[in-house]
PDB file of N, CA and C in Angstrom:
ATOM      1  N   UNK A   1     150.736 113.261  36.991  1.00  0.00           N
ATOM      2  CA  UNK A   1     150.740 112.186  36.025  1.00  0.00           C
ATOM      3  C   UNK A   1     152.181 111.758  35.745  1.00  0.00           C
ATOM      4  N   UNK A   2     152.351 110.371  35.843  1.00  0.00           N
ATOM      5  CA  UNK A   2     153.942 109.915  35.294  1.00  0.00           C
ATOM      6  C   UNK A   2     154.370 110.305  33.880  1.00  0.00           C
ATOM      7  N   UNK A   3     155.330 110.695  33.665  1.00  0.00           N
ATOM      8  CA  UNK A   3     156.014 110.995  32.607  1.00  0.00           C
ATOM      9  C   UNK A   3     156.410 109.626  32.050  1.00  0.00           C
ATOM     10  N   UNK A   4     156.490 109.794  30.635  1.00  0.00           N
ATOM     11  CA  UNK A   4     156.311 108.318  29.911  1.00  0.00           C
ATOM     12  C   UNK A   4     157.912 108.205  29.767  1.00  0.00           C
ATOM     13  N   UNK A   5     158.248 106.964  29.945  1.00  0.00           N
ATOM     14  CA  UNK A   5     160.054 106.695  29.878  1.00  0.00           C
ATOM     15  C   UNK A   5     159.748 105.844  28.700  1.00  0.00           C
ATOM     16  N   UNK A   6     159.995 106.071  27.200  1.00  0.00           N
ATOM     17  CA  UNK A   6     160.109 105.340  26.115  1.00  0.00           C
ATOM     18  C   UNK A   6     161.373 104.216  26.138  1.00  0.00           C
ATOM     19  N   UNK A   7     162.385 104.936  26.344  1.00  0.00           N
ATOM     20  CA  UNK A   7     163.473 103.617  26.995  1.00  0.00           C
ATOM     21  C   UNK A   7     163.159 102.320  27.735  1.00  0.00           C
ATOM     22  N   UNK A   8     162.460 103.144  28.730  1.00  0.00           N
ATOM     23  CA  UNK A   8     162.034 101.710  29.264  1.00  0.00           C
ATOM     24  C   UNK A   8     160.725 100.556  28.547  1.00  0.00           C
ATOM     25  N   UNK A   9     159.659 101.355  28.202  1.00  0.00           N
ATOM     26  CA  UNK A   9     158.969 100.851  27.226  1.00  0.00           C
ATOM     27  C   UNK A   9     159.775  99.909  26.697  1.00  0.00           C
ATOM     28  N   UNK A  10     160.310 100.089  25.283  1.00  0.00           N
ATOM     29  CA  UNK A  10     161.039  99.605  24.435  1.00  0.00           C
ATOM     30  C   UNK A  10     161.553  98.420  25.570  1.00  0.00           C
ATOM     31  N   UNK A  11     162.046  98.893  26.400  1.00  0.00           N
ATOM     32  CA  UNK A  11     162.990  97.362  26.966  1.00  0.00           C
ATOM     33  C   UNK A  11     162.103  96.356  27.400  1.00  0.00           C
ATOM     34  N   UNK A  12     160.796  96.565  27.862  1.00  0.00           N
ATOM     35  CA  UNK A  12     160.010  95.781  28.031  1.00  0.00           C
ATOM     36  C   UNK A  12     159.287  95.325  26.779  1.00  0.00           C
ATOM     37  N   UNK A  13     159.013  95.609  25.519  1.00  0.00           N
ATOM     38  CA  UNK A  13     158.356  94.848  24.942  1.00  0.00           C
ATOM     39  C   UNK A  13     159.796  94.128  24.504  1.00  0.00           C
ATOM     40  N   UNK A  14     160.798  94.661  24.246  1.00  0.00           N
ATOM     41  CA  UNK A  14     161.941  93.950  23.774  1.00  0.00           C
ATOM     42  C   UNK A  14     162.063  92.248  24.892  1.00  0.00           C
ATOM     43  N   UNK A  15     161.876  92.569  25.680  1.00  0.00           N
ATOM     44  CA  UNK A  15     161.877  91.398  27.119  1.00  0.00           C
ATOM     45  C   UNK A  15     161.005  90.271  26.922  1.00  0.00           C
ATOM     46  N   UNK A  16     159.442  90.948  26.841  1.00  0.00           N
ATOM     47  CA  UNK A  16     158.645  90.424  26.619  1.00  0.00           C
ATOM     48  C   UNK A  16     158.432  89.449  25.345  1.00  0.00           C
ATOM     49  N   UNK A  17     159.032  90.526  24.111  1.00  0.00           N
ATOM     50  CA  UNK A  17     159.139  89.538  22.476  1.00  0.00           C
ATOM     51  C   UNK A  17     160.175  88.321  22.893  1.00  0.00           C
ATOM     52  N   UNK A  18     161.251  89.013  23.587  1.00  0.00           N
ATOM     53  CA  UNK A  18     162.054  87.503  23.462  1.00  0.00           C
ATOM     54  C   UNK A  18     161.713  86.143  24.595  1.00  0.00           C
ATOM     55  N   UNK A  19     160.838  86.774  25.520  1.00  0.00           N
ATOM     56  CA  UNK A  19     160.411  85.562  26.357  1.00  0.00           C
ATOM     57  C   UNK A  19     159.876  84.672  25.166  1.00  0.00           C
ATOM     58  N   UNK A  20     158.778  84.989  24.455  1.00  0.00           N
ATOM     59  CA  UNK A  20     158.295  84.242  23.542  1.00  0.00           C
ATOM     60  C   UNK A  20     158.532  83.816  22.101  1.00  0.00           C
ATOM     61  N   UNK A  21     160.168  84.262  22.226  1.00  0.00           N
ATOM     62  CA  UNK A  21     161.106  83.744  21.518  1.00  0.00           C
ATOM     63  C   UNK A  21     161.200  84.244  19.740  1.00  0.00           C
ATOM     64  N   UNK A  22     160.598  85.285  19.631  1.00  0.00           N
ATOM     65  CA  UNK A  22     160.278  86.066  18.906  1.00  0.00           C
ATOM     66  C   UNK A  22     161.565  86.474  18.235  1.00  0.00           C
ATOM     67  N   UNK A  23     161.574  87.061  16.624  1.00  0.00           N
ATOM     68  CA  UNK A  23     162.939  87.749  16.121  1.00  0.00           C
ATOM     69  C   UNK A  23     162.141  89.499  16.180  1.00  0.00           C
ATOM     70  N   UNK A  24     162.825  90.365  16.542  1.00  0.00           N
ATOM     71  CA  UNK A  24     162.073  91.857  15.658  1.00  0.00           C
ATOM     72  C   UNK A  24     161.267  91.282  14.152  1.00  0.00           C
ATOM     73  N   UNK A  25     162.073  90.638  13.283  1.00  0.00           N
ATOM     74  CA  UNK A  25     160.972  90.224  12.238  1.00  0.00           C
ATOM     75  C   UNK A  25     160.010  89.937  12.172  1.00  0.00           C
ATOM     76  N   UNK A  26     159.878  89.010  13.213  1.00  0.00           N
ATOM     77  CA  UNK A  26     158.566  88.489  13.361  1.00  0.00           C
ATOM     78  C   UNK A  26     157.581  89.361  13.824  1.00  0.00           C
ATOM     79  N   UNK A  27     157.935  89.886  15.041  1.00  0.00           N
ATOM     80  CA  UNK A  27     157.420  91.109  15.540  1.00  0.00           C
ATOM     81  C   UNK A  27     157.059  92.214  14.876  1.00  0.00           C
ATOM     82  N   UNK A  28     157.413  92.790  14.254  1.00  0.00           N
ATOM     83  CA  UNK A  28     157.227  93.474  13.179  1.00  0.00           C
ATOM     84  C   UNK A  28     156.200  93.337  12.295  1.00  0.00           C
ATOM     85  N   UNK A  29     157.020  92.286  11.610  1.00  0.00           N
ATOM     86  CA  UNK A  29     155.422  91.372  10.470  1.00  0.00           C
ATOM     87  C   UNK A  29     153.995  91.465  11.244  1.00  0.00           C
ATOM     88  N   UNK A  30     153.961  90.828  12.261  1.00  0.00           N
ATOM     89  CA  UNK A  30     153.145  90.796  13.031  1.00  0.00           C
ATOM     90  C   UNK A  30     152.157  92.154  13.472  1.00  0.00           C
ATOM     91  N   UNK A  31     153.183  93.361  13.498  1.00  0.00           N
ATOM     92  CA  UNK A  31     152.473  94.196  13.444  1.00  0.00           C
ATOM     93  C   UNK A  31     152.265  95.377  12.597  1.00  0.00           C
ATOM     94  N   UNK A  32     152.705  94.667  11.266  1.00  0.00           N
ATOM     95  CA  UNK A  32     152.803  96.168  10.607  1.00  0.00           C
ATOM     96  C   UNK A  32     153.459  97.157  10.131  1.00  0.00           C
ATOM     97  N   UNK A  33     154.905  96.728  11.143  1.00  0.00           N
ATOM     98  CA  UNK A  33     155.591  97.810  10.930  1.00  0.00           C
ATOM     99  C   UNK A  33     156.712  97.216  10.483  1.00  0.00           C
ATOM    100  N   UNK A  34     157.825  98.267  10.083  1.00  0.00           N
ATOM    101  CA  UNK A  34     159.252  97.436   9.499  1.00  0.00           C
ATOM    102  C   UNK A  34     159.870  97.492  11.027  1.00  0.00           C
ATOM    103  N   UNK A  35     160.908  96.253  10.681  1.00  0.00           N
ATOM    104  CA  UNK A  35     162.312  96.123  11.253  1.00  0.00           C
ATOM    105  C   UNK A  35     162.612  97.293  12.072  1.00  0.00           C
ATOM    106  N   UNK A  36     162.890  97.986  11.402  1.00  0.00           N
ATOM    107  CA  UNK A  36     163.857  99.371  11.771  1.00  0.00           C
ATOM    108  C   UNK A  36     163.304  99.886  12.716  1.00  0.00           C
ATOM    109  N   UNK A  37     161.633 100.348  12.282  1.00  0.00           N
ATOM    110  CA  UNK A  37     161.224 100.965  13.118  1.00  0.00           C
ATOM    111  C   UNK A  37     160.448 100.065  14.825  1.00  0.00           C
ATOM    112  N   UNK A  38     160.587  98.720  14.586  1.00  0.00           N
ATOM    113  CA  UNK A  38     160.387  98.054  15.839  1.00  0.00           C
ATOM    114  C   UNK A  38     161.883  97.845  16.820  1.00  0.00           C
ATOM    115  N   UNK A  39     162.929  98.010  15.937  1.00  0.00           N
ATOM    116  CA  UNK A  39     163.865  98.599  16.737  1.00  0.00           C
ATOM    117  C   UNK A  39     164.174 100.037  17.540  1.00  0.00           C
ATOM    118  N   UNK A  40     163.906 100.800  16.428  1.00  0.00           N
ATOM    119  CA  UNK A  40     163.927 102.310  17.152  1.00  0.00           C
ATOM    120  C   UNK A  40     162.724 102.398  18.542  1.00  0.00           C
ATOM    121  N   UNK A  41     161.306 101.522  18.517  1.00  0.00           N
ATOM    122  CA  UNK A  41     160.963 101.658  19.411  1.00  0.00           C
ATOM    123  C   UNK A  41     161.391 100.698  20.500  1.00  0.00           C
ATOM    124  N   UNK A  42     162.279  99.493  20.509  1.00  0.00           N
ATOM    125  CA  UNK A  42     163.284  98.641  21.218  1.00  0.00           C
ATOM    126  C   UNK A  42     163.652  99.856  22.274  1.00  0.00           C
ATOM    127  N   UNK A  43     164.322 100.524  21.330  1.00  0.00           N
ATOM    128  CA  UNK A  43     165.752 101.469  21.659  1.00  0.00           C
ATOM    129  C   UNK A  43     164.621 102.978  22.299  1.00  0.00           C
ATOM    130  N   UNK A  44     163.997 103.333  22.344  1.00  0.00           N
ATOM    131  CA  UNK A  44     163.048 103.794  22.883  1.00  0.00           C
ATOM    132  C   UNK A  44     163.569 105.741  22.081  1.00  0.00           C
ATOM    133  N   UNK A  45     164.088 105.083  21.181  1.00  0.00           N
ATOM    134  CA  UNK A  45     164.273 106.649  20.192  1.00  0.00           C
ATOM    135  C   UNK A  45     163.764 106.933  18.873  1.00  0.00           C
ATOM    136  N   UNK A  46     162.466 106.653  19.121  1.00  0.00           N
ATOM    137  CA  UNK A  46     161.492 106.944  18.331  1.00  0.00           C
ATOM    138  C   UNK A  46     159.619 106.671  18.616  1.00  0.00           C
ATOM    139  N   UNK A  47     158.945 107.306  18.871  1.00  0.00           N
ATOM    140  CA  UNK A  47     157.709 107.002  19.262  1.00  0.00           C
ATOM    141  C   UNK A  47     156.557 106.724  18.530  1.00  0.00           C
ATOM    142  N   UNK A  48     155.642 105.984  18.954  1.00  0.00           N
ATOM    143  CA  UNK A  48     154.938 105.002  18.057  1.00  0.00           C
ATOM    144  C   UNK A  48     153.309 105.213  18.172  1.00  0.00           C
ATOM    145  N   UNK A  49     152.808 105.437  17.239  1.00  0.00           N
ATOM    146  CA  UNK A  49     151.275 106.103  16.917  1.00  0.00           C
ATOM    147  C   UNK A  49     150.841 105.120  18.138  1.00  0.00           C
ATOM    148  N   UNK A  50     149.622 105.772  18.268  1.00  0.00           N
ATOM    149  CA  UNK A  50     148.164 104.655  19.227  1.00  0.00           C
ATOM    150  C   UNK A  50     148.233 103.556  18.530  1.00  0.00           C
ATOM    151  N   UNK A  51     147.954 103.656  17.298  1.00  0.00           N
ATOM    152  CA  UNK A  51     147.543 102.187  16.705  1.00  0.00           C
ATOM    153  C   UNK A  51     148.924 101.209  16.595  1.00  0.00           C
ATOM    154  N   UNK A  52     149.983 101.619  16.606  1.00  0.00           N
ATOM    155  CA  UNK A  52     151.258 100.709  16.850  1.00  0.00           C
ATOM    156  C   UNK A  52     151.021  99.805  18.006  1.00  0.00           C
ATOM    157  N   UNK A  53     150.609 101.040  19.339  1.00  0.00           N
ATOM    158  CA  UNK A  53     151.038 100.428  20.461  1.00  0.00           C
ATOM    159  C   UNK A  53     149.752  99.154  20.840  1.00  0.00           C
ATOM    160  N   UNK A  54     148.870  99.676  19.958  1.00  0.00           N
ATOM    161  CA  UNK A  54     147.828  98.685  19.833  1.00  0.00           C
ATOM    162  C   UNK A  54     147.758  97.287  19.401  1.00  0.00           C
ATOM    163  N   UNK A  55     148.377  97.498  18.442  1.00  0.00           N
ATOM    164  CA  UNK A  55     149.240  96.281  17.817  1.00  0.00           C
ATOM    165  C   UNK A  55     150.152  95.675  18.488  1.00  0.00           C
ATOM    166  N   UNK A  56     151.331  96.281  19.102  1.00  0.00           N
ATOM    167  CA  UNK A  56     152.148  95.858  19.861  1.00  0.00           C
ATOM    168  C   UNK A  56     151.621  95.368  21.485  1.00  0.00           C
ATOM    169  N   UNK A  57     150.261  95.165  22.063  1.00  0.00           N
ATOM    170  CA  UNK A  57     149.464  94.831  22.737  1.00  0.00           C
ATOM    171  C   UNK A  57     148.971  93.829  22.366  1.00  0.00           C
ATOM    172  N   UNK A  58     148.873  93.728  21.367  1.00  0.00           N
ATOM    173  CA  UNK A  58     147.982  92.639  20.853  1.00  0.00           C
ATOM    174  C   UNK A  58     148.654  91.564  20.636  1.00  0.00           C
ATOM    175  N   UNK A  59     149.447  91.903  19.586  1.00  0.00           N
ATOM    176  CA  UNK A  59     150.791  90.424  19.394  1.00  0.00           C
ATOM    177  C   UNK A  59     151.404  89.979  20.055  1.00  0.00           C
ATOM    178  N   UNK A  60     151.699  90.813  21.224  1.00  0.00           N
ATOM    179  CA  UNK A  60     152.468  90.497  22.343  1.00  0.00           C
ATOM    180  C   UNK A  60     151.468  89.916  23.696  1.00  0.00           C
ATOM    181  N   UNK A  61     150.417  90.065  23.438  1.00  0.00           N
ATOM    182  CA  UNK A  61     149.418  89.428  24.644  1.00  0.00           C
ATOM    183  C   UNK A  61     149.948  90.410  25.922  1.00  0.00           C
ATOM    184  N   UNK A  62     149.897  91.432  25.509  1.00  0.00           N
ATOM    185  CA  UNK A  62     150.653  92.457  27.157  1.00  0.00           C
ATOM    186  C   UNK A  62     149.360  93.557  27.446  1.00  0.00           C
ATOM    187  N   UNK A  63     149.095  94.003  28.463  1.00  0.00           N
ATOM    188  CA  UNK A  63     148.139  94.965  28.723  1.00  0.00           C
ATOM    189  C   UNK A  63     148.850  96.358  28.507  1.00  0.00           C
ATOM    190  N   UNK A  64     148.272  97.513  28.007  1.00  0.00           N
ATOM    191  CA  UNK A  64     149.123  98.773  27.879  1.00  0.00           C
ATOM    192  C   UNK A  64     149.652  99.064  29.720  1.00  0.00           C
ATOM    193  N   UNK A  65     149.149  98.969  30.495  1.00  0.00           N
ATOM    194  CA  UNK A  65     150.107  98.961  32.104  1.00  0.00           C
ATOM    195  C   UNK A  65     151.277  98.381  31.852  1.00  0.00           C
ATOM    196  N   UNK A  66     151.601  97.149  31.331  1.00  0.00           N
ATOM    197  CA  UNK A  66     152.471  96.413  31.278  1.00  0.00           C
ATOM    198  C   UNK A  66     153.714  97.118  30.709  1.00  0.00           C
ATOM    199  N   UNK A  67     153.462  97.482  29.355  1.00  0.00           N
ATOM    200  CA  UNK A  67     153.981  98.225  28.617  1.00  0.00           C
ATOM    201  C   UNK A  67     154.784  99.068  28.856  1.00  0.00           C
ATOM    202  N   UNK A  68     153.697 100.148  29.431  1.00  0.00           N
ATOM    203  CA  UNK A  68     153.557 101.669  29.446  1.00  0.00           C
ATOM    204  C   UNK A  68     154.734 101.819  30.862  1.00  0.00           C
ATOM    205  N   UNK A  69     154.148 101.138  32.199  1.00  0.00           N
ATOM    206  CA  UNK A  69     154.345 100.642  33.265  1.00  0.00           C
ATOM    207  C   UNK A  69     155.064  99.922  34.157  1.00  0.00           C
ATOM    208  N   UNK A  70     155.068  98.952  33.035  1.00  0.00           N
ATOM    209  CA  UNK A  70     155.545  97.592  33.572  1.00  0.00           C
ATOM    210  C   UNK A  70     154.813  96.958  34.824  1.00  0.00           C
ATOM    211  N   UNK A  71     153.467  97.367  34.771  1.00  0.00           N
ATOM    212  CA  UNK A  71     152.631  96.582  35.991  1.00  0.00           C
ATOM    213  C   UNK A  71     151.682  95.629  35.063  1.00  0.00           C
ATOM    214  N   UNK A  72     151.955  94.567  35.409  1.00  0.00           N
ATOM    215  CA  UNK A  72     151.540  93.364  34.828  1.00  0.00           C
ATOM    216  C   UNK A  72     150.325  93.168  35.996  1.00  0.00           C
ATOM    217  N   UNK A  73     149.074  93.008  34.859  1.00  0.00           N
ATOM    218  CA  UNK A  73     147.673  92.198  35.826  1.00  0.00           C
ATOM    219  C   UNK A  73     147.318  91.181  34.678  1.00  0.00           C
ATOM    220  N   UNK A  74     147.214  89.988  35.398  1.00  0.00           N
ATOM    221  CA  UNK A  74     146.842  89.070  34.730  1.00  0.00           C
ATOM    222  C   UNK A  74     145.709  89.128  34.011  1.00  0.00           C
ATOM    223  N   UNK A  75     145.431  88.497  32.493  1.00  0.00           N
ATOM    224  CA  UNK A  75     144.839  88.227  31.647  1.00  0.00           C
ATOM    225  C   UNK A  75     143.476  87.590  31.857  1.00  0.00           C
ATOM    226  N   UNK A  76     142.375  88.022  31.355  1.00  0.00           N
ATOM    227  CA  UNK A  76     141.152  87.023  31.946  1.00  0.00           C
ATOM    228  C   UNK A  76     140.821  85.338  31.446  1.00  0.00           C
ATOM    229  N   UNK A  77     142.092  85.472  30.380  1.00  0.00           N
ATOM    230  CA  UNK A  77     142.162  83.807  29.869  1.00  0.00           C
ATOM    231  C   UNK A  77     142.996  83.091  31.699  1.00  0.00           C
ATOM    232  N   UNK A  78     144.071  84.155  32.060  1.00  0.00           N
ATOM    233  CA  UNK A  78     144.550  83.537  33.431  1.00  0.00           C
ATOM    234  C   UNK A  78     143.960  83.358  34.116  1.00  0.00           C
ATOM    235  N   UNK A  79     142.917  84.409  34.554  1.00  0.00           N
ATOM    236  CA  UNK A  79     142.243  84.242  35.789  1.00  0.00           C
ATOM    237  C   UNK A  79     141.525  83.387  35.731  1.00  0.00           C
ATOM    238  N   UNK A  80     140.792  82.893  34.626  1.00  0.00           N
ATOM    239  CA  UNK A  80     139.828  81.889  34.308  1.00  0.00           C
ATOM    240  C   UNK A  80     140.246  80.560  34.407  1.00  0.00           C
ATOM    241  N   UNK A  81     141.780  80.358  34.435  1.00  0.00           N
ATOM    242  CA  UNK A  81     142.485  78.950  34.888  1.00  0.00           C
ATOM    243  C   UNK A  81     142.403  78.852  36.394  1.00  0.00           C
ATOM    244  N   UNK A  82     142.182  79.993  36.832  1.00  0.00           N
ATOM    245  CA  UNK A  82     142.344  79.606  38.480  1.00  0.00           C
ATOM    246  C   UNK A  82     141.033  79.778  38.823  1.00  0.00           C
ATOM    247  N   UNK A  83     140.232  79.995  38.310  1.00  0.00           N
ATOM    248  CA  UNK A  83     138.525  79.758  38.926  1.00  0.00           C
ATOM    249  C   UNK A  83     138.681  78.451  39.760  1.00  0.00           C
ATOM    250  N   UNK A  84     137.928  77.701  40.978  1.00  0.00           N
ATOM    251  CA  UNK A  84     137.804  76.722  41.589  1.00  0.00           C
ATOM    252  C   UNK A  84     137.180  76.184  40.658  1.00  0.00           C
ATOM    253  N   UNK A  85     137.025  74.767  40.681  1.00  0.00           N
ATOM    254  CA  UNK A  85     137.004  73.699  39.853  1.00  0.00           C
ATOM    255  C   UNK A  85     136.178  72.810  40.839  1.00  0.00           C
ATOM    256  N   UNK A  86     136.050  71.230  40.087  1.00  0.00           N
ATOM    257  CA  UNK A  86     135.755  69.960  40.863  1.00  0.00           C
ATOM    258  C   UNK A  86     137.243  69.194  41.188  1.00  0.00           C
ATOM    259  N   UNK A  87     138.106  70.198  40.688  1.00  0.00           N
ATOM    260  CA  UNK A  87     139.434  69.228  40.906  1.00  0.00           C
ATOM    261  C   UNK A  87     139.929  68.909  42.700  1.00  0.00           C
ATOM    262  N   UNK A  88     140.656  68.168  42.544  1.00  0.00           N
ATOM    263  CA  UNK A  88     141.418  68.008  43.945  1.00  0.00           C
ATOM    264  C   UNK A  88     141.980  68.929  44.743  1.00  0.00           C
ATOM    265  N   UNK A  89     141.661  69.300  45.567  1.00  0.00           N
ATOM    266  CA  UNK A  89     141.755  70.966  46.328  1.00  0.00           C
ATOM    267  C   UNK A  89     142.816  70.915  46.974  1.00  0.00           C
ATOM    268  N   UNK A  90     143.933  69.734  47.030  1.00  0.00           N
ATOM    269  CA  UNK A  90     145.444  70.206  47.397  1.00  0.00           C
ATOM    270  C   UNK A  90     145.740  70.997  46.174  1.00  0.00           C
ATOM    271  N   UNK A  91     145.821  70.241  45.265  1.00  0.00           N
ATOM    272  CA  UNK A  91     146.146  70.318  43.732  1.00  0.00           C
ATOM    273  C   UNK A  91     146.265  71.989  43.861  1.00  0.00           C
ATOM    274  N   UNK A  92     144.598  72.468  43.845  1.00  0.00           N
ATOM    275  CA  UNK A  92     144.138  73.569  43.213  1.00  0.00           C
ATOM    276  C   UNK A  92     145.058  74.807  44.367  1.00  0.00           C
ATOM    277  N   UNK A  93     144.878  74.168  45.726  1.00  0.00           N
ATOM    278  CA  UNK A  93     145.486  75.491  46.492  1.00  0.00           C
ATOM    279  C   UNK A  93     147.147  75.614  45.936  1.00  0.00           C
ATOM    280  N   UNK A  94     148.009  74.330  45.418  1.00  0.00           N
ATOM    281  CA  UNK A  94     149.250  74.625  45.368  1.00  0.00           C
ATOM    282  C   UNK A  94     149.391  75.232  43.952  1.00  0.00           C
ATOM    283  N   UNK A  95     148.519  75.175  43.099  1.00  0.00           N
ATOM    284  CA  UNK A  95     148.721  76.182  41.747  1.00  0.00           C
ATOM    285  C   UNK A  95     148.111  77.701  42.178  1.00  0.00           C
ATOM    286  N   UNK A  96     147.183  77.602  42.831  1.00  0.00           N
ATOM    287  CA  UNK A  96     146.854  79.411  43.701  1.00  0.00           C
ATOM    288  C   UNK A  96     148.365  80.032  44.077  1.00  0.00           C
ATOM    289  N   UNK A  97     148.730  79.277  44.673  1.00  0.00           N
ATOM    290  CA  UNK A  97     150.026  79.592  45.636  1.00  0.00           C
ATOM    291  C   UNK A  97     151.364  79.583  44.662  1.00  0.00           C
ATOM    292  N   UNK A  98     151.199  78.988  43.968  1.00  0.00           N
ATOM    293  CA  UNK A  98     152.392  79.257  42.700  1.00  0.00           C
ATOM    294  C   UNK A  98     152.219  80.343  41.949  1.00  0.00           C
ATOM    295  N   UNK A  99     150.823  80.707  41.845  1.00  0.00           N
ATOM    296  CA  UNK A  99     150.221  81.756  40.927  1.00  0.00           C
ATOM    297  C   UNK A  99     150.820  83.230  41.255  1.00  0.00           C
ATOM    298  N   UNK A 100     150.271  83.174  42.747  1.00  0.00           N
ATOM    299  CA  UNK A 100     150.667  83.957  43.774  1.00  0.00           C
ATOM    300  C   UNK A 100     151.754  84.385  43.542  1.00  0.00           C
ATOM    301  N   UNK A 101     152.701  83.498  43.867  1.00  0.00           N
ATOM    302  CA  UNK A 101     154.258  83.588  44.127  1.00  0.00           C
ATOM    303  C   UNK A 101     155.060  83.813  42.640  1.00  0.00           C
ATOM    304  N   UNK A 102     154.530  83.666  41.523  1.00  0.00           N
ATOM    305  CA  UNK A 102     154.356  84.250  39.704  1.00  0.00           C
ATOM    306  C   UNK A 102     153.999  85.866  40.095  1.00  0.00           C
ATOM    307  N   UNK A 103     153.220  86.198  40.622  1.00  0.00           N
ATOM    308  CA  UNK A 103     152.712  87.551  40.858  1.00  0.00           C
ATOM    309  C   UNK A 103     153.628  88.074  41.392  1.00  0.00           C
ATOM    310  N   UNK A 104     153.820  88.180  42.639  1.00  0.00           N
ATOM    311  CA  UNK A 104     154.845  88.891  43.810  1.00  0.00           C
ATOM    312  C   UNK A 104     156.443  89.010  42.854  1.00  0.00           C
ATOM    313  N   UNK A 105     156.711  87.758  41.853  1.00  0.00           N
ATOM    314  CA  UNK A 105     158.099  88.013  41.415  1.00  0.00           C
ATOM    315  C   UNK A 105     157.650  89.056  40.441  1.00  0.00           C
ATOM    316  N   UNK A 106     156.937  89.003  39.593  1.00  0.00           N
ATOM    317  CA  UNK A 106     156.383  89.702  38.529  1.00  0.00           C
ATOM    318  C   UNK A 106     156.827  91.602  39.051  1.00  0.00           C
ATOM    319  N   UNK A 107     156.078  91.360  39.961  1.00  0.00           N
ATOM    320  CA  UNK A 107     155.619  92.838  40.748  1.00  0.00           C
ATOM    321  C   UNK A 107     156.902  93.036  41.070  1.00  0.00           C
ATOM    322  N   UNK A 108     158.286  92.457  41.807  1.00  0.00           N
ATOM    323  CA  UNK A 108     159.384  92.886  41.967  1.00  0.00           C
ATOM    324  C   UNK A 108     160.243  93.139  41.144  1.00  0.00           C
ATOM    325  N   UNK A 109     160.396  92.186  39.665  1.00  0.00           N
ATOM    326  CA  UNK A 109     161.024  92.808  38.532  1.00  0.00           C
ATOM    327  C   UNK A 109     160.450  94.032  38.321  1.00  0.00           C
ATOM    328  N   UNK A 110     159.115  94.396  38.017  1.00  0.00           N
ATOM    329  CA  UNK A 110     158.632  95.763  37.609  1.00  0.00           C
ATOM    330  C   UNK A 110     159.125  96.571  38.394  1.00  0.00           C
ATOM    331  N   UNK A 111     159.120  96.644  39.781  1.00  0.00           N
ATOM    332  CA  UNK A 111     159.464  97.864  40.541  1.00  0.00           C
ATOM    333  C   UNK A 111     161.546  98.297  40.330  1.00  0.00           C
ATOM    334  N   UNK A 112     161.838  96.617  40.304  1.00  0.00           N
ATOM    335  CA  UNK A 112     163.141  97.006  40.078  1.00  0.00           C
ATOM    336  C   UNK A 112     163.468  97.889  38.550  1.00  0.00           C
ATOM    337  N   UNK A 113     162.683  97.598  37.818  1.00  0.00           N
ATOM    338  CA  UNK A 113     162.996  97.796  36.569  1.00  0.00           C
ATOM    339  C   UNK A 113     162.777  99.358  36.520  1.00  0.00           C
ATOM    340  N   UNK A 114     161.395  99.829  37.004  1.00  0.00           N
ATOM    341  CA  UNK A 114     161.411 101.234  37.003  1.00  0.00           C
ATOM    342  C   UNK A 114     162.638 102.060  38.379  1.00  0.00           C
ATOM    343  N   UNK A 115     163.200 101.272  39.152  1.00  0.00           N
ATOM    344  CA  UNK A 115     164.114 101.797  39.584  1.00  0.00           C
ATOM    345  C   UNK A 115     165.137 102.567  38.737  1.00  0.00           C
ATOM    346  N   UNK A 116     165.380 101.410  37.794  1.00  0.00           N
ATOM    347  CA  UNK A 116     166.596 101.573  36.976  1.00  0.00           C
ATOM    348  C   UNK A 116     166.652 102.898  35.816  1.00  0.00           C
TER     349      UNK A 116
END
């Protein structure tokens, strides 16, 4: 079984909050907890009940893989955008293929990241 790297954790929801442009405050509020302690789990020197990380799943729209991991699988609100349609089937294959190519980068930050 992998041993859990809290450091890295922390850097990924830290990554993740600021893609979506988030302060720790907000983040926080959002889940419950103070400031301080959504930093200490930032900083990955301090560890955070089930129900934190539950929370911190939730507000953040991240799967615990993601998290835990950093292996990102898309969301079933995503997958449900790429169901085939009646739309125009250039259209639809060049958003597959972007999707795709969203995935493969996805999957190479993660692996780099657990390199590190």
């Amino acid at each position: 079984m992998k041993e859990l790297d809290y450091g890295k954790m922390g850097m990924r929801i830290r990554q993740i909050r600021k893609i979506k442009g988030w302060s720790q405050e907000e983040l926080a509020k959002n889940c419950g907890i103070s400031m301080s302690f959504l930093g200490h789990i930032e900083r990955g020197t301090r560890i955070m009940s089930l129900e934190t990380f539950v929370s911190l799943c939730v507000a953040l729209d991240a799967t615990a893989d993601e998290l835990l991991w950093g292996v990102a699988y898309p969301s079933e609100t995503v997958l449900d955008l790429w169901q085939p349609s009646n739309t125009d089937k250039v259209a639809e294959k060049k958003d597959v293929d972007s999707y795709s190519m969203y995935i493969r980068i996805m999957k190479s930050v993660a692996e780099i990241m657990n390199e590190s």
